[in-house]
N, C-alpha and C. Protein backbone atom coordinates (compact mmCIF):
# COMPACT_ATOMS: atom_id res chain seq x y z
N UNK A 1 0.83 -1.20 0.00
CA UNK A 1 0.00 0.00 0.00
C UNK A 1 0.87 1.26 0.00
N UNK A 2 1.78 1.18 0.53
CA UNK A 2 2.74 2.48 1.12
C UNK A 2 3.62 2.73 -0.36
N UNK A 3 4.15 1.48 -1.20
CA UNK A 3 4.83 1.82 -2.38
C UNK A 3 3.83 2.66 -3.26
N UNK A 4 2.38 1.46 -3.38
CA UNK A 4 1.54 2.74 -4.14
C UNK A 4 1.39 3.95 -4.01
N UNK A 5 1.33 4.29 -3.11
CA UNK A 5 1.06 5.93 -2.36
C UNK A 5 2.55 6.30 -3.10
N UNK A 6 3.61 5.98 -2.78
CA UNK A 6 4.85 7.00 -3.41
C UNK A 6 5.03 6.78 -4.51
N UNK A 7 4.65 5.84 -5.30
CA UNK A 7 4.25 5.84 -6.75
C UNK A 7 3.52 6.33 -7.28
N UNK A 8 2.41 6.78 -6.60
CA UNK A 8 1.18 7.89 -7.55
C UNK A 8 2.08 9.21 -7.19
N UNK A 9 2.06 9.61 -5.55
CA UNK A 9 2.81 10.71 -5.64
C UNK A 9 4.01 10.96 -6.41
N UNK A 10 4.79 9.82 -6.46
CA UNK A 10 5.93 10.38 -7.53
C UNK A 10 5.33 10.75 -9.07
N UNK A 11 4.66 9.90 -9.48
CA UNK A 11 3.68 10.28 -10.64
C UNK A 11 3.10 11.42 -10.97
N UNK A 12 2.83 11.78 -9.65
CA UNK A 12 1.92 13.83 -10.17
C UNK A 12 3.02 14.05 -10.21
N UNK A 13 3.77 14.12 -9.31
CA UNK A 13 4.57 14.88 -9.33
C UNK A 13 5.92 15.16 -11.07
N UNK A 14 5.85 13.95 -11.28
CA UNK A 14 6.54 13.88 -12.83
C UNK A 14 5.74 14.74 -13.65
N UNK A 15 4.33 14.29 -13.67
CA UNK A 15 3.41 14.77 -14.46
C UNK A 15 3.13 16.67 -14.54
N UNK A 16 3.36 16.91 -13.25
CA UNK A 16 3.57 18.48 -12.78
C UNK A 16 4.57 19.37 -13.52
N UNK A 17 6.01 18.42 -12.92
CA UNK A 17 7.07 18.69 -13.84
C UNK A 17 7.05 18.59 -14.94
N UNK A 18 6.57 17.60 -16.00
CA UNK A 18 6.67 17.69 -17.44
C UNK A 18 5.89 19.26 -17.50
N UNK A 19 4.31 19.22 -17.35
CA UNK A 19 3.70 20.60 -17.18
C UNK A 19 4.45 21.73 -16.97
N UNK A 20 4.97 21.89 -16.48
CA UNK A 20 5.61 22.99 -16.26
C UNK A 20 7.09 23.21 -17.10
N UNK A 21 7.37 22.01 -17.39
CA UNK A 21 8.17 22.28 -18.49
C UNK A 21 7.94 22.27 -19.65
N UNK A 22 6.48 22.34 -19.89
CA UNK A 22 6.07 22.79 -21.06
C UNK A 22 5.60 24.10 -21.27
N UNK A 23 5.16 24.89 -20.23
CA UNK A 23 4.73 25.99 -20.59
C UNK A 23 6.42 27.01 -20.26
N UNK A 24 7.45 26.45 -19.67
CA UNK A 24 8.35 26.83 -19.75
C UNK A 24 8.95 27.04 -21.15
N UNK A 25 8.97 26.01 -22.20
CA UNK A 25 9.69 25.84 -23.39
C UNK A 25 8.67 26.59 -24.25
N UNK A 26 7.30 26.50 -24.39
CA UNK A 26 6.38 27.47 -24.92
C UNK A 26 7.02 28.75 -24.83
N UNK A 27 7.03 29.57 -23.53
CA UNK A 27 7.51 30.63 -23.15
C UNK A 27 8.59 30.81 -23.46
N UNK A 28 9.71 30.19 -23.61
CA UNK A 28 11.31 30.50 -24.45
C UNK A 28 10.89 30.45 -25.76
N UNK A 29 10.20 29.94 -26.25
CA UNK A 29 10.31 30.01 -27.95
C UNK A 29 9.44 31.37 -28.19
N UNK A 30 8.26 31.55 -27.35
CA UNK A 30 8.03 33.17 -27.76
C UNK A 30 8.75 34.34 -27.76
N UNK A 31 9.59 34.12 -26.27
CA UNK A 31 10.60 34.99 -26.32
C UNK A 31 11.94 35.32 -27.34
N UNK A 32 12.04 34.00 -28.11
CA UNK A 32 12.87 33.86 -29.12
C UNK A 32 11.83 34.21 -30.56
N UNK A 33 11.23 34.17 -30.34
CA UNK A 33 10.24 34.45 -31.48
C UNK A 33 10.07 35.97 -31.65
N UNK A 34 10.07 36.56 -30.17
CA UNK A 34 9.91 38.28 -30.38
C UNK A 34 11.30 38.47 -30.87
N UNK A 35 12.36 37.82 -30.39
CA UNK A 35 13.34 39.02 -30.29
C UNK A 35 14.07 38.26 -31.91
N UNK A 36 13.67 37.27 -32.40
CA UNK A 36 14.09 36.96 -34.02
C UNK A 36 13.23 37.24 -34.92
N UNK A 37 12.09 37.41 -34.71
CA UNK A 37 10.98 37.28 -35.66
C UNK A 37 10.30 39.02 -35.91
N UNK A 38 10.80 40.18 -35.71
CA UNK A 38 10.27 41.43 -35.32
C UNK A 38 10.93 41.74 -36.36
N UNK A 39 11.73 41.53 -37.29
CA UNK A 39 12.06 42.54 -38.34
C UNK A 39 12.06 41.04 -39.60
N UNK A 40 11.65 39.79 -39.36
CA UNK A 40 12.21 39.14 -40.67
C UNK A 40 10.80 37.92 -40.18
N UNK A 41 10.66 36.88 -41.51
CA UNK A 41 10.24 35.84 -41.67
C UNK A 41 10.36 35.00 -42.43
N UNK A 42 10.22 33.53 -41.93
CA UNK A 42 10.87 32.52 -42.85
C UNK A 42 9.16 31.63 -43.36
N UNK A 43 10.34 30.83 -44.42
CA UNK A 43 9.34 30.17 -45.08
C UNK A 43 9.75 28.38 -45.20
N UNK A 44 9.26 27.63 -44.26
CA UNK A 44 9.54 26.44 -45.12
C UNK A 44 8.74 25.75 -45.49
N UNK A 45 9.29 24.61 -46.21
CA UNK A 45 8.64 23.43 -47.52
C UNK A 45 9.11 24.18 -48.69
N UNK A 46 7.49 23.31 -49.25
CA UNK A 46 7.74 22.78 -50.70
C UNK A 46 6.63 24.21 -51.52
N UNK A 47 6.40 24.21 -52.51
CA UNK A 47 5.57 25.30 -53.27
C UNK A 47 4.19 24.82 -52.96
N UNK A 48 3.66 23.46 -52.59
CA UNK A 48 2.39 23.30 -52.13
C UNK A 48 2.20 23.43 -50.70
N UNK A 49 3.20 22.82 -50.46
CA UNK A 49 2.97 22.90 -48.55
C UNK A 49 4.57 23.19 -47.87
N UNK A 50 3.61 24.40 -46.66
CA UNK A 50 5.13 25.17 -46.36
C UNK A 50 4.21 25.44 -45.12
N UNK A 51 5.32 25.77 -44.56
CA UNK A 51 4.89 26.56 -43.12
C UNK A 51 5.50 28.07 -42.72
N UNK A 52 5.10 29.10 -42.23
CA UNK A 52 5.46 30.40 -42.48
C UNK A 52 5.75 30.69 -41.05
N UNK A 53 6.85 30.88 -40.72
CA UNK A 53 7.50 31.81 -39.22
C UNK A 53 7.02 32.98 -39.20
N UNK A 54 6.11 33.81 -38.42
CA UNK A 54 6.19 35.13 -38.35
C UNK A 54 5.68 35.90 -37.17
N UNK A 55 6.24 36.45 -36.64
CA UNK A 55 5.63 36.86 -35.26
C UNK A 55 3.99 37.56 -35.80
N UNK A 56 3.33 37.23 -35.01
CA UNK A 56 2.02 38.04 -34.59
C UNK A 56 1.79 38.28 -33.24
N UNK A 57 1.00 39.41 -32.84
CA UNK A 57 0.81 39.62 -31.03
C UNK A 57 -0.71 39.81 -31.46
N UNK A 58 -1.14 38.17 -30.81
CA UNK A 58 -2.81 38.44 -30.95
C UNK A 58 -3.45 39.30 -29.79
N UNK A 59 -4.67 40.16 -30.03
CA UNK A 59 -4.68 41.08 -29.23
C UNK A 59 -6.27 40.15 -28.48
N UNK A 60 -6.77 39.34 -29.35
CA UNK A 60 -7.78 38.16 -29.13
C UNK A 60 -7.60 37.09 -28.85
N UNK A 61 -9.26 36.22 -28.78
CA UNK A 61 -9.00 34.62 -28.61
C UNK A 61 -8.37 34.42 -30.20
N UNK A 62 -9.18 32.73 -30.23
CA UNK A 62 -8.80 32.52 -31.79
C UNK A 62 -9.17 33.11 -32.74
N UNK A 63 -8.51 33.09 -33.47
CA UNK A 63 -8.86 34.26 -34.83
C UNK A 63 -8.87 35.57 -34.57
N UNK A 64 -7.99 36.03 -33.54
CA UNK A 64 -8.50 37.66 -33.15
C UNK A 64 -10.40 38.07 -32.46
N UNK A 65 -11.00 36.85 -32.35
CA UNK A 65 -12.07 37.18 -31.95
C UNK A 65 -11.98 37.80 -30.32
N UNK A 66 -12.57 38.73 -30.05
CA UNK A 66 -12.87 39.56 -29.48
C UNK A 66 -11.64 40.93 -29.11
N UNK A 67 -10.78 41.13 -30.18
CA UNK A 67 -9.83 41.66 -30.12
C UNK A 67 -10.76 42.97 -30.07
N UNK A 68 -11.97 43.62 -29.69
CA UNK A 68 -12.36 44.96 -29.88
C UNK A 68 -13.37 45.09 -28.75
N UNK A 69 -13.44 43.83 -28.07
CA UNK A 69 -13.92 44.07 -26.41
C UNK A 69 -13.30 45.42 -25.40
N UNK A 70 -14.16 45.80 -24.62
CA UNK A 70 -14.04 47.32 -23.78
C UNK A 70 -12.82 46.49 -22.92
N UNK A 71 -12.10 46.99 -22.18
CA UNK A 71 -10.83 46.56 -21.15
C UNK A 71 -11.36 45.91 -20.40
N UNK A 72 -12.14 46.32 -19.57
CA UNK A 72 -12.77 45.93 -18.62
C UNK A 72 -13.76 44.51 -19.13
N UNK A 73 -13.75 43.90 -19.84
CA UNK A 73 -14.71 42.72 -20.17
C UNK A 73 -13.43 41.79 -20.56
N UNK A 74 -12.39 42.54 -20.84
CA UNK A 74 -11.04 41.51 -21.30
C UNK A 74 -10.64 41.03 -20.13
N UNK A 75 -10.71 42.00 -18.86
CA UNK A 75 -10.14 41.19 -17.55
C UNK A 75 -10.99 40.46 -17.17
N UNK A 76 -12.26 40.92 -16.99
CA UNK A 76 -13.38 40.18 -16.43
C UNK A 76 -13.06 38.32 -17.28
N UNK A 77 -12.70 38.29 -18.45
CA UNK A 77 -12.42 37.01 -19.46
C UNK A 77 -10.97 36.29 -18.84
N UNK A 78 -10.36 36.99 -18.78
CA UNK A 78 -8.90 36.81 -18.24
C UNK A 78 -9.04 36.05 -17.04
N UNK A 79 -9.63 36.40 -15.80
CA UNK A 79 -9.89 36.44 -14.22
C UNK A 79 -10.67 35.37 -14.61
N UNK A 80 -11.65 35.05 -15.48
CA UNK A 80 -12.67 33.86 -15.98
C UNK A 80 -11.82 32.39 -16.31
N UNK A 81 -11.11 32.73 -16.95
CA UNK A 81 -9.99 31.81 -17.47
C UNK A 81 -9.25 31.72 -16.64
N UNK A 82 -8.33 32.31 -16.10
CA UNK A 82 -7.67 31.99 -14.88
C UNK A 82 -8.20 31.23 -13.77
N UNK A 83 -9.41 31.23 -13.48
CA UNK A 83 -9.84 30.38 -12.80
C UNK A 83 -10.24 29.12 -13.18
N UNK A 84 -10.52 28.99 -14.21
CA UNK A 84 -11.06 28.17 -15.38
C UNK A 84 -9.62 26.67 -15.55
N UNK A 85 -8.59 27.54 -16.29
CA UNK A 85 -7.28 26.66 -16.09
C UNK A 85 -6.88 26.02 -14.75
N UNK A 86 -6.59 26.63 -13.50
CA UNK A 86 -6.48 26.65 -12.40
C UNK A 86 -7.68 25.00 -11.89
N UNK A 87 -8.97 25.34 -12.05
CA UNK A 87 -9.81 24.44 -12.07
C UNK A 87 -9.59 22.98 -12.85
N UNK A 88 -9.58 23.36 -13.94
CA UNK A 88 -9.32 22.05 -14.74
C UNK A 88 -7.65 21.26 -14.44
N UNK A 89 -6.71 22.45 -14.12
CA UNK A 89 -5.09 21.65 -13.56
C UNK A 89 -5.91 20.50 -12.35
N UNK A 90 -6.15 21.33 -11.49
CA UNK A 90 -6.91 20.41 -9.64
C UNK A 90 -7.37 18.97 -10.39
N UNK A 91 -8.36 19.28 -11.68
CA UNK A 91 -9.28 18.03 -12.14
C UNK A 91 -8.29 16.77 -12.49
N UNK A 92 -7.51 17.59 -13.27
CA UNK A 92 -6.88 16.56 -14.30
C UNK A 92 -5.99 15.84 -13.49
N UNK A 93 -5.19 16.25 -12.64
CA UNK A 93 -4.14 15.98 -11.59
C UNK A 93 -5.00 14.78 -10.92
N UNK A 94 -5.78 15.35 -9.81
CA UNK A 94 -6.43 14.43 -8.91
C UNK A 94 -7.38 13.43 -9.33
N UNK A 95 -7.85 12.93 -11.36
CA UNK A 95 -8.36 12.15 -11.47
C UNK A 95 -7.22 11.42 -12.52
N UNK A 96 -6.20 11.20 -12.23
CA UNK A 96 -5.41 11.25 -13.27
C UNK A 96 -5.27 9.72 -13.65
N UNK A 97 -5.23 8.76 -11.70
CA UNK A 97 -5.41 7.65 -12.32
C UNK A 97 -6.81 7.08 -12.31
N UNK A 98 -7.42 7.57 -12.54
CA UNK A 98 -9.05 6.96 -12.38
C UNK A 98 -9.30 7.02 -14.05
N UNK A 99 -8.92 8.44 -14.57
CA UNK A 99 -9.47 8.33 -16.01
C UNK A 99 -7.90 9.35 -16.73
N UNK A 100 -7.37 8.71 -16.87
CA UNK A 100 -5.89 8.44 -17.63
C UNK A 100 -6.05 9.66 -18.97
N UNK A 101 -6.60 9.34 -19.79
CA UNK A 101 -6.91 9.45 -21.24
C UNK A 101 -7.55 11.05 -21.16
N UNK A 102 -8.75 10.99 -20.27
CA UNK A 102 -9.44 12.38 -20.23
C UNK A 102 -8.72 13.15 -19.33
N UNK A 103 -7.39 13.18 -18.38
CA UNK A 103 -6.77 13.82 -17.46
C UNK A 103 -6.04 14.40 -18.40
N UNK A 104 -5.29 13.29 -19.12
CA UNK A 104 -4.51 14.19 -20.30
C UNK A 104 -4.65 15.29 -21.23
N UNK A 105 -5.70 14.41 -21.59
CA UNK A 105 -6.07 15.66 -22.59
C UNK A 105 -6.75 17.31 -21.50
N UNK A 106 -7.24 17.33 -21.03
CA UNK A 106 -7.68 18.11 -20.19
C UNK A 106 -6.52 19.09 -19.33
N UNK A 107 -5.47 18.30 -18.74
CA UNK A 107 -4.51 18.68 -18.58
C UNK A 107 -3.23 19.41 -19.77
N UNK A 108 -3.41 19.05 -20.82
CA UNK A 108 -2.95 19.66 -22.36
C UNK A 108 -3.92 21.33 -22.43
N UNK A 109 -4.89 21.05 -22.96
CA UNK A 109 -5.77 22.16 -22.76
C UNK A 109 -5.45 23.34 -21.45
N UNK A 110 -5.76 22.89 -20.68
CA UNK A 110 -5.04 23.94 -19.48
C UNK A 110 -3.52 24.26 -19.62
N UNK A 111 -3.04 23.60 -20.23
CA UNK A 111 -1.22 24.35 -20.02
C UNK A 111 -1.26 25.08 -21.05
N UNK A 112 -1.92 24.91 -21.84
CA UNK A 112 -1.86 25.65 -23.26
C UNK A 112 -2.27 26.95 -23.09
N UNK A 113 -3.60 26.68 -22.36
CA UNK A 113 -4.31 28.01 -21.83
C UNK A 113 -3.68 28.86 -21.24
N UNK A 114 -3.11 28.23 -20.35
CA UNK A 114 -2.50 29.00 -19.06
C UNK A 114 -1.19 29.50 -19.52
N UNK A 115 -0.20 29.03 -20.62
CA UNK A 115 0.60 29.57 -21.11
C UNK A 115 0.33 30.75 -21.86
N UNK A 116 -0.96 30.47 -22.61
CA UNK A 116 -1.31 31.66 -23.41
C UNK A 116 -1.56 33.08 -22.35
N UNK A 117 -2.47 32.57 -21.37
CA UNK A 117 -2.48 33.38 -20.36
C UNK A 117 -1.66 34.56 -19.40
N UNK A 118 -0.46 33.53 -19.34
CA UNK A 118 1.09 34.60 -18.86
C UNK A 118 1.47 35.18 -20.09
N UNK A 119 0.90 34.90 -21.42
CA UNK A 119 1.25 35.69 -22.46
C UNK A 119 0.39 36.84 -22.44
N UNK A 120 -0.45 36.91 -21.81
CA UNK A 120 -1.57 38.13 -21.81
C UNK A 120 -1.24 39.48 -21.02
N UNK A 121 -0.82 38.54 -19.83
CA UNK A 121 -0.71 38.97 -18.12
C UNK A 121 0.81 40.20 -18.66
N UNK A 122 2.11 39.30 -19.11
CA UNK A 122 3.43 39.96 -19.24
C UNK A 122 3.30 41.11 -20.44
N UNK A 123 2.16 40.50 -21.57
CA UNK A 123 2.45 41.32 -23.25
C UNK A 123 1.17 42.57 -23.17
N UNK A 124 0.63 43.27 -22.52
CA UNK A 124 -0.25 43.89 -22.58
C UNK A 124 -1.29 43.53 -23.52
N UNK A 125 -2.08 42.13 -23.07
CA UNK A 125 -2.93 41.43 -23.19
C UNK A 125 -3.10 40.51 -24.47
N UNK A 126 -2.14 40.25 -24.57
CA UNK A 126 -1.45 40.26 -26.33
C UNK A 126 -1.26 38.36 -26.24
N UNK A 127 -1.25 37.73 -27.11
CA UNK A 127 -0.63 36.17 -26.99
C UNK A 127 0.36 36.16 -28.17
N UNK A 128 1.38 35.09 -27.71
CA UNK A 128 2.56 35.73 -28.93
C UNK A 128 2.15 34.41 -29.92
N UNK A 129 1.92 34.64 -31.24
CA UNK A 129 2.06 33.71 -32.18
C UNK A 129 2.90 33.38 -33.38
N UNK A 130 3.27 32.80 -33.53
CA UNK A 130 4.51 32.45 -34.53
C UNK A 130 4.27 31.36 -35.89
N UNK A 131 3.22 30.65 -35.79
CA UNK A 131 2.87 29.66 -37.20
C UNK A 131 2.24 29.56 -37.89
N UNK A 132 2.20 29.73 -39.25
CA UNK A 132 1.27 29.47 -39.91
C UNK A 132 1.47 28.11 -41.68
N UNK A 133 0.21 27.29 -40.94
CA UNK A 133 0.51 26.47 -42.21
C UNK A 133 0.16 26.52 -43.35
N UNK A 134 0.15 26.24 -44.47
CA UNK A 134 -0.42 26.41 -45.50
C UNK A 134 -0.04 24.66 -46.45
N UNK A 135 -0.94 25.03 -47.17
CA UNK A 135 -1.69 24.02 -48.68
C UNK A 135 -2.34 24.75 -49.41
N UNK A 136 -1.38 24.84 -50.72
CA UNK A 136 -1.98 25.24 -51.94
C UNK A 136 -2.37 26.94 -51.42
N UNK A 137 -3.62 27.03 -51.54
CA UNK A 137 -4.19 28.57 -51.24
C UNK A 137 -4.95 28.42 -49.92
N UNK A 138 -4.35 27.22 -48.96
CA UNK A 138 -5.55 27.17 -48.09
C UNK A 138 -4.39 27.17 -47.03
N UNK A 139 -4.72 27.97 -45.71
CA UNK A 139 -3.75 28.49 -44.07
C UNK A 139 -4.44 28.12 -43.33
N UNK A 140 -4.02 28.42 -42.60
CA UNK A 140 -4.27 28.20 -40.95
C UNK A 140 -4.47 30.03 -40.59
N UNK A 141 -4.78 30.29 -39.47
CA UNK A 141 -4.42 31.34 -38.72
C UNK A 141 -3.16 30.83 -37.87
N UNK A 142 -2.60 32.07 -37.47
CA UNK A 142 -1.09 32.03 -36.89
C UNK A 142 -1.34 31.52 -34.98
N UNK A 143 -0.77 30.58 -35.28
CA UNK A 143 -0.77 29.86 -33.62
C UNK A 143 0.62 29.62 -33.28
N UNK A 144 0.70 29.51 -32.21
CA UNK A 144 1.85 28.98 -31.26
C UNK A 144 1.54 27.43 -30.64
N UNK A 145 2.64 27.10 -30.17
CA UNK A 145 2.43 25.87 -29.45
C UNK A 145 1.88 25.31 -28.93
N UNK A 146 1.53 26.43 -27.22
CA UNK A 146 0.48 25.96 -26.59
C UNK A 146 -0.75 25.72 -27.25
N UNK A 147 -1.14 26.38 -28.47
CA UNK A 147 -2.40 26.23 -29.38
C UNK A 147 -2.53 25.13 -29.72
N UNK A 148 -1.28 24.26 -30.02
CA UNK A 148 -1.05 23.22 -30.42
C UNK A 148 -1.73 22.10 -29.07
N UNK A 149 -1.62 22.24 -28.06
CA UNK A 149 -1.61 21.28 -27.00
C UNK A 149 -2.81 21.69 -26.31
N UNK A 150 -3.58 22.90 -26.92
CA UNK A 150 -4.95 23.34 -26.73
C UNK A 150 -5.96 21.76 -27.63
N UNK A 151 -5.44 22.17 -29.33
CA UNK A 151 -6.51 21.50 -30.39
C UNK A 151 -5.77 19.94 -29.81
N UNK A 152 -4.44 19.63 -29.17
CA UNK A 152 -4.69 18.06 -29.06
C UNK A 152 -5.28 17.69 -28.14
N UNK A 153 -5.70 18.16 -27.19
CA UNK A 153 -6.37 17.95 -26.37
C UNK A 153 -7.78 18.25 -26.22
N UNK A 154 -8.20 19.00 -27.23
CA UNK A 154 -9.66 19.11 -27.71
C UNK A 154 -10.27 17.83 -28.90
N UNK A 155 -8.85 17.89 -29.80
CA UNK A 155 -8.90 16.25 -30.51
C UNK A 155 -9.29 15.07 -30.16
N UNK A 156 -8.51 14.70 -28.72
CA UNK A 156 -8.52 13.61 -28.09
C UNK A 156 -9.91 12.90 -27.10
N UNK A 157 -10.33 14.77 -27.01
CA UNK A 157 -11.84 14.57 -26.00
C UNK A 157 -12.64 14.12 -26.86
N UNK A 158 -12.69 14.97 -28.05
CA UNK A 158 -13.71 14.69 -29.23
C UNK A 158 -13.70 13.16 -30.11
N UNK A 159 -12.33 12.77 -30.49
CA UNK A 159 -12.30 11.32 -30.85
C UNK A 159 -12.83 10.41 -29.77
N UNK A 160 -12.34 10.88 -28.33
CA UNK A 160 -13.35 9.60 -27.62
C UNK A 160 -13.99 9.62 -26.92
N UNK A 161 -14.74 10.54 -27.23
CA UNK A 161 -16.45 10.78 -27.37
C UNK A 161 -17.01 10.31 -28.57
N UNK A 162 -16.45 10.51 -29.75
CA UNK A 162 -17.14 9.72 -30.56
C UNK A 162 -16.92 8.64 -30.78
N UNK A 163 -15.97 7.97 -30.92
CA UNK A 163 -15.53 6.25 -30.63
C UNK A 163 -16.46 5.80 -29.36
N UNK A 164 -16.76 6.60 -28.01
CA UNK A 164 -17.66 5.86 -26.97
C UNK A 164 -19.02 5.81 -27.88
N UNK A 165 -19.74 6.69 -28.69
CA UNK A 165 -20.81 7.10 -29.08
C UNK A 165 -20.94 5.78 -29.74
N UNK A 166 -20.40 5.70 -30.81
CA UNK A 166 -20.14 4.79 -32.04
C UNK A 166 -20.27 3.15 -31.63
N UNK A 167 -19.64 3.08 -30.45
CA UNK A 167 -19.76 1.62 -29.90
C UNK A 167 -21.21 1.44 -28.61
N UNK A 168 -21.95 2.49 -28.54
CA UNK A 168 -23.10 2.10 -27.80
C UNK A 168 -24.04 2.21 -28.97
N UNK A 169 -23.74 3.18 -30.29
CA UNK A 169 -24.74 2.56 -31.13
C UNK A 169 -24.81 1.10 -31.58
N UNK A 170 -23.48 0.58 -31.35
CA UNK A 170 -23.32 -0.87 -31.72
C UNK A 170 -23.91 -1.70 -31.05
């Protein structure tokens, strides 16, 4: 009984640490992103598919949506989310071995958030973005990493939710 106990605890505790060393390495590549990406941008691939380096400072959520909200409704959103991430870290942590799969992903989503978040808090409300993909004539909007570990973890809820769906229609 006593090994289990220091085996789960050693477990958050890894799990904490990776976390936090992810929104750590998020946060160095923005910072490397402002201070390389402010006068130049790159391009790689091929003539159909490439990916484009370029700093952006979103002043919104995704897509710039609500980039023209009064100040005061941006903190009120901010203070919303902050509690919001904060909430879902407690969830994901403390059900982590009960439901494995949905801690993860859930726990992805919040670091992402919450990274974006100290991007708000430090950049005068700003999130730093740096990628954009492209095919043919068709992009992406410009995201960063944590965005990245936002949609996999929105991926992962949504595939198994529908894989559970799919097998009780069965």
């Amino acid at each position: 009984m006593e090994s289990s106990m220091k085996r789960s605890t050693w477990t958050l505790w890894a799990i904490t640490g990776a976390g936090l060393a992810f929104v750590a390495v998020d946060q160095l590549i923005k910072l490397a992103a402002l201070a390389q990406l402010a006068a130049i941008s790159y391009r790689l691939g091929t003539s159909s598919l490439w990916m484009d380096v370029v700093l952006s400072l979103n002043p919104g959520a995704f897509l710039s949506i609500g980039q023209d909200l009064p100040q005061t409704v941006k903190s009120v959103i901010f203070l919303c989310a902050l509690a919001a991430v904060a909430g879902v870290i407690y969830w994901a942590l403390s059900h982590w071995q009960q439901s494995p799969g949905r801690s993860a992903a859930l726990y992805l989503i919040a670091l992402g958030g919450g990274s974006n978040l100290i991007d708000r808090f430090f950049r005068d409300g700003h999130v730093v973005d740096y990628l954009v993909l492209n095919l043919g004539s068709l992009h992406t909007g410009v995201f960063n990493l944590a965005d990245v570990a936002i949609m996999a973890g929105v991926a992962y809820l949504a595939l198994s939710g529908f894989s559970k769906e799919q097998k009780a229609l069965a």
